[in-house]
N, C-alpha and C. Protein backbone atom coordinates (compact mmCIF):
# COMPACT_ATOMS: atom_id res chain seq x y z
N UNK A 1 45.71 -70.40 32.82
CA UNK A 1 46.36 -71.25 33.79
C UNK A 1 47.00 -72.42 33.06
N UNK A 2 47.97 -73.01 33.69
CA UNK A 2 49.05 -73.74 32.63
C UNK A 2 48.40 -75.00 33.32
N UNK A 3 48.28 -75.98 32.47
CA UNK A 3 47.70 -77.40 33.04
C UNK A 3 49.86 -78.01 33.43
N UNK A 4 49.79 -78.78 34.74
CA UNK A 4 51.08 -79.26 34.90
C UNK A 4 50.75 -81.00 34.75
N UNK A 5 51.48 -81.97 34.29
CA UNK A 5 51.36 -83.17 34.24
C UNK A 5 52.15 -83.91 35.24
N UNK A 6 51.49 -84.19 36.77
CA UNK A 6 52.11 -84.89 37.36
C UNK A 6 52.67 -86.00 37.16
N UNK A 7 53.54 -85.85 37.77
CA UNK A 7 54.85 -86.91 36.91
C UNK A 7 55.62 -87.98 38.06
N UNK A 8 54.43 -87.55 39.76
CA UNK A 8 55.28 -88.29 40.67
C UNK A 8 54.83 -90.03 40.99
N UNK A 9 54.19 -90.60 39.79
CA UNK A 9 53.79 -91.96 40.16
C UNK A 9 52.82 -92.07 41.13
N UNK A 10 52.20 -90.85 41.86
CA UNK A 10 51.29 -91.11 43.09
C UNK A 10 49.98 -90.80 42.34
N UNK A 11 49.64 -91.53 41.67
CA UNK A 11 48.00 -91.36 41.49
C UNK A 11 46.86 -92.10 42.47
N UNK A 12 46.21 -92.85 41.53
CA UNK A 12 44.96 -93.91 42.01
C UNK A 12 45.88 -94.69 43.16
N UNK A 13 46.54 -95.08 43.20
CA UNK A 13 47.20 -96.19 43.62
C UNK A 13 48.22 -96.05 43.99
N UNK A 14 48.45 -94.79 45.16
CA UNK A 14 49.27 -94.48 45.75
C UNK A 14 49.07 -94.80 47.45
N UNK A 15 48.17 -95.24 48.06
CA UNK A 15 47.73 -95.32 49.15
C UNK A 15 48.77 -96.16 50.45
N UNK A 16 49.32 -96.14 51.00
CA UNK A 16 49.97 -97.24 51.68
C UNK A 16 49.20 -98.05 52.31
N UNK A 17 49.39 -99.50 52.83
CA UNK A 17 48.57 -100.06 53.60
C UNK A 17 47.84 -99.42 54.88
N UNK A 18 48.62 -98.28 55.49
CA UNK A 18 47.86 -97.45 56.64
C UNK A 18 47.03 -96.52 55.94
N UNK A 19 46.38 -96.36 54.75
CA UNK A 19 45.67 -95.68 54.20
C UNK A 19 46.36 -94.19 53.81
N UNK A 20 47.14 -94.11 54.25
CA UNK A 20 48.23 -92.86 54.36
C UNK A 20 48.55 -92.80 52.56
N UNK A 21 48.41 -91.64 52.01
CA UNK A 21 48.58 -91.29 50.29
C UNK A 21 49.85 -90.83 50.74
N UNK A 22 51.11 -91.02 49.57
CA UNK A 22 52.55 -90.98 49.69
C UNK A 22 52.63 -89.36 49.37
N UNK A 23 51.97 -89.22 48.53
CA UNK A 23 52.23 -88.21 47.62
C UNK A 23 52.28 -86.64 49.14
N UNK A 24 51.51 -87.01 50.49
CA UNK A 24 51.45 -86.37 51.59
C UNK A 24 52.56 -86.37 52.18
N UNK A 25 53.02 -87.40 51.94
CA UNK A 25 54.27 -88.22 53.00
C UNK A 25 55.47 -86.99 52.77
N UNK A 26 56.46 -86.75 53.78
CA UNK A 26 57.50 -86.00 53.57
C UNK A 26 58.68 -86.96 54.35
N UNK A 27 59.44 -87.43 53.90
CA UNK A 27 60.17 -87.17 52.42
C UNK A 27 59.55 -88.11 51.50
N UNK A 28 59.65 -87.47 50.16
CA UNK A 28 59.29 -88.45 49.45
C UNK A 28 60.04 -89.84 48.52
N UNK A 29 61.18 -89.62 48.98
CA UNK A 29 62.27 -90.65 48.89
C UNK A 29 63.61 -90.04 49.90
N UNK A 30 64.18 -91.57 49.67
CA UNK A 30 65.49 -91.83 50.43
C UNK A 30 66.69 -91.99 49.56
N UNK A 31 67.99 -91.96 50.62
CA UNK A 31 68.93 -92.21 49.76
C UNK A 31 69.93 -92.13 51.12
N UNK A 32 71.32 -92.81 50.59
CA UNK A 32 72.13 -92.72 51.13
C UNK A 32 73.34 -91.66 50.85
N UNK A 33 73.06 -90.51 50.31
CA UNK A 33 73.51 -89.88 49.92
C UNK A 33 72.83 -88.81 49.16
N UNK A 34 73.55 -87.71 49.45
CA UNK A 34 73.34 -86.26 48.65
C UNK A 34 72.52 -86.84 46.95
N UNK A 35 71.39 -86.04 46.69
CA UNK A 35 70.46 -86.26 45.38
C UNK A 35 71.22 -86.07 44.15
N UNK A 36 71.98 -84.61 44.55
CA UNK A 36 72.50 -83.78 43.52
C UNK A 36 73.28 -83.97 42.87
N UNK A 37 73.13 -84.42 41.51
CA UNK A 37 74.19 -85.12 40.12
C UNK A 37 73.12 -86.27 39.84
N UNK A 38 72.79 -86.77 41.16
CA UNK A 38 72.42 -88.10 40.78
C UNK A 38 70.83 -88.31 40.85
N UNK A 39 69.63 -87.47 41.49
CA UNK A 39 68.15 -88.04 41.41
C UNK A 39 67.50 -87.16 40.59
N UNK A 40 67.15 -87.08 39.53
CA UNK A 40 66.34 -86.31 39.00
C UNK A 40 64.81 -86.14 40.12
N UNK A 41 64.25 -85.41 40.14
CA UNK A 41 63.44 -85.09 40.82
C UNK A 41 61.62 -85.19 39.57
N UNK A 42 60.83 -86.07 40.23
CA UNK A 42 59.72 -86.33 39.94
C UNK A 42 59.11 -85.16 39.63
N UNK A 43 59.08 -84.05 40.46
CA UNK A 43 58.06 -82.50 40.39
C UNK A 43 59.01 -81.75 41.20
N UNK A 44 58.20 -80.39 41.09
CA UNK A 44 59.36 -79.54 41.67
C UNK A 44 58.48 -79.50 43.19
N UNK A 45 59.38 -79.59 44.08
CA UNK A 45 58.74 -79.71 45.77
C UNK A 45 59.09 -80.80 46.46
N UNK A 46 59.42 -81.89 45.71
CA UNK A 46 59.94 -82.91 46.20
C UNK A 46 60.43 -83.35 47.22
N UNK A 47 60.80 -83.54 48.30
CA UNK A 47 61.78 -84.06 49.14
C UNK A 47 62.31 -85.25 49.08
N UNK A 48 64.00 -85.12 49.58
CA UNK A 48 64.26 -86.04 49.73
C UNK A 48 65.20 -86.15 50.71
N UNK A 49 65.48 -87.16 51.42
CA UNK A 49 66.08 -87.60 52.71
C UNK A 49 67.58 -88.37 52.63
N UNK A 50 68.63 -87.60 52.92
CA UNK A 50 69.83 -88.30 53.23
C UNK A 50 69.98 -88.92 54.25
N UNK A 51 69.95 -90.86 54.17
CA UNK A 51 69.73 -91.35 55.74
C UNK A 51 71.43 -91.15 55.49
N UNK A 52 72.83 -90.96 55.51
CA UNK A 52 73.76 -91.15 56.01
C UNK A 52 74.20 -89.94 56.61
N UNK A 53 73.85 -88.50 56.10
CA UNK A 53 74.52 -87.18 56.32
C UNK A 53 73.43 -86.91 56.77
N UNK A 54 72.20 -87.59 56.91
CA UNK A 54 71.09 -86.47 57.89
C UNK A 54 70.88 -85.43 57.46
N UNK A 55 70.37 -85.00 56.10
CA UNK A 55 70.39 -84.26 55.30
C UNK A 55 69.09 -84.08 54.67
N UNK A 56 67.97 -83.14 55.07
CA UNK A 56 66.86 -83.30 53.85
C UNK A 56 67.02 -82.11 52.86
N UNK A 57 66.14 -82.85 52.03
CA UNK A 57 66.30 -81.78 50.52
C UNK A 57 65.02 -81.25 50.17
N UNK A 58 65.26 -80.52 49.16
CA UNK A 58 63.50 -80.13 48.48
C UNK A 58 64.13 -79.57 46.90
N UNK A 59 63.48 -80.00 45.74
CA UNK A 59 63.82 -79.64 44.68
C UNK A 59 62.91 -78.56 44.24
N UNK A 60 63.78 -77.62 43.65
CA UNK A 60 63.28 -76.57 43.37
C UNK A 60 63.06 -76.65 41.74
N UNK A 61 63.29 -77.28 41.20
CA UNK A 61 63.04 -77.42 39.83
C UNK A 61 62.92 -79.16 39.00
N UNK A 62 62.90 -79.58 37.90
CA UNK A 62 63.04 -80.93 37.79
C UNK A 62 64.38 -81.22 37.44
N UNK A 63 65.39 -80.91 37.42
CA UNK A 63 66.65 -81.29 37.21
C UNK A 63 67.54 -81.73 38.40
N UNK A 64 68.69 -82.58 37.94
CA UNK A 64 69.22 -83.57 38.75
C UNK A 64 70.01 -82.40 39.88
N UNK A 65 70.14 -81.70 39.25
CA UNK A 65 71.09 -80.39 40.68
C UNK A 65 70.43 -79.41 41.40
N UNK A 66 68.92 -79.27 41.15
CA UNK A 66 68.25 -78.52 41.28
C UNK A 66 68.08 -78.87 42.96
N UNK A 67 68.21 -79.73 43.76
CA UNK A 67 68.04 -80.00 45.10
C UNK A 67 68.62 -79.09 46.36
N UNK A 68 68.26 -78.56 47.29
CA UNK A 68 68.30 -77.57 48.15
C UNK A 68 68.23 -78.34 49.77
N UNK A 69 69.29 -78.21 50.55
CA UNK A 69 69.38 -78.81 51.60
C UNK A 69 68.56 -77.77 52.40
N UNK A 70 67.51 -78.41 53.11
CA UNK A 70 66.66 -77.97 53.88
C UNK A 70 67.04 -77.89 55.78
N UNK A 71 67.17 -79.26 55.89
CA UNK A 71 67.87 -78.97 57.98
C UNK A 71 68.62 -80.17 57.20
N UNK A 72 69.91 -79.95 58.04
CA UNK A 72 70.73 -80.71 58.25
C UNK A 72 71.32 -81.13 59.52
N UNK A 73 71.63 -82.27 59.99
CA UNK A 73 72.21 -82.66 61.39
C UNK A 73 71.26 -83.76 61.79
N UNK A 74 71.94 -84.88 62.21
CA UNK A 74 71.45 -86.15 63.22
C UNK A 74 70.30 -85.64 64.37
N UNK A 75 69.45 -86.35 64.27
CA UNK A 75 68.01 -86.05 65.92
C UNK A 75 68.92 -87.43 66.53
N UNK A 76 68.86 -86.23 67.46
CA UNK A 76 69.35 -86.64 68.86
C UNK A 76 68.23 -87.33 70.06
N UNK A 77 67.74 -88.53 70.39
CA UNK A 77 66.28 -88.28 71.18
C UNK A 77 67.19 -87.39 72.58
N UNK A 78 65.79 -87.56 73.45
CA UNK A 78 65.58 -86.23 74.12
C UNK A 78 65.40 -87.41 75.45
């Protein structure tokens, strides 16, 4: 079995003040814009959230293009 070296900053001291661990949290970052060219991705699984295009992602690998639009489109409430 291959040991992997997490690499997403969420260790000991990842907790938010609601006790809530980030590393659970989905998405795991924001942006105003598409990832791809530009976020390298922490681990592969990642998410990340386009607040302008309403766009989430998930990286499939650690490289900056490796990002995969998951749902796309504005929530509408109900």
């Amino acid at each position: 079995m291959a040991t992997v070296v997490d690499r997403s900053g969420n260790g000991s001291g990842s907790l938010m003040p609601n006790g809530v661990d980030q590393k659970f949290c989905s998405p795991n970052r924001t942006g105003a814009a598409t990832p791809n060219g530009t976020v390298v991705p922490l681990y592969c699984g990642e998410r990340f959230h386009d607040t302008t295009g309403f766009v989430e992602y998930q990286a499939i690998g650690i490289a900056n293009n490796t990002w995969l639009p998951l749902v796309t489109g504005k929530e509408t409430g109900a």
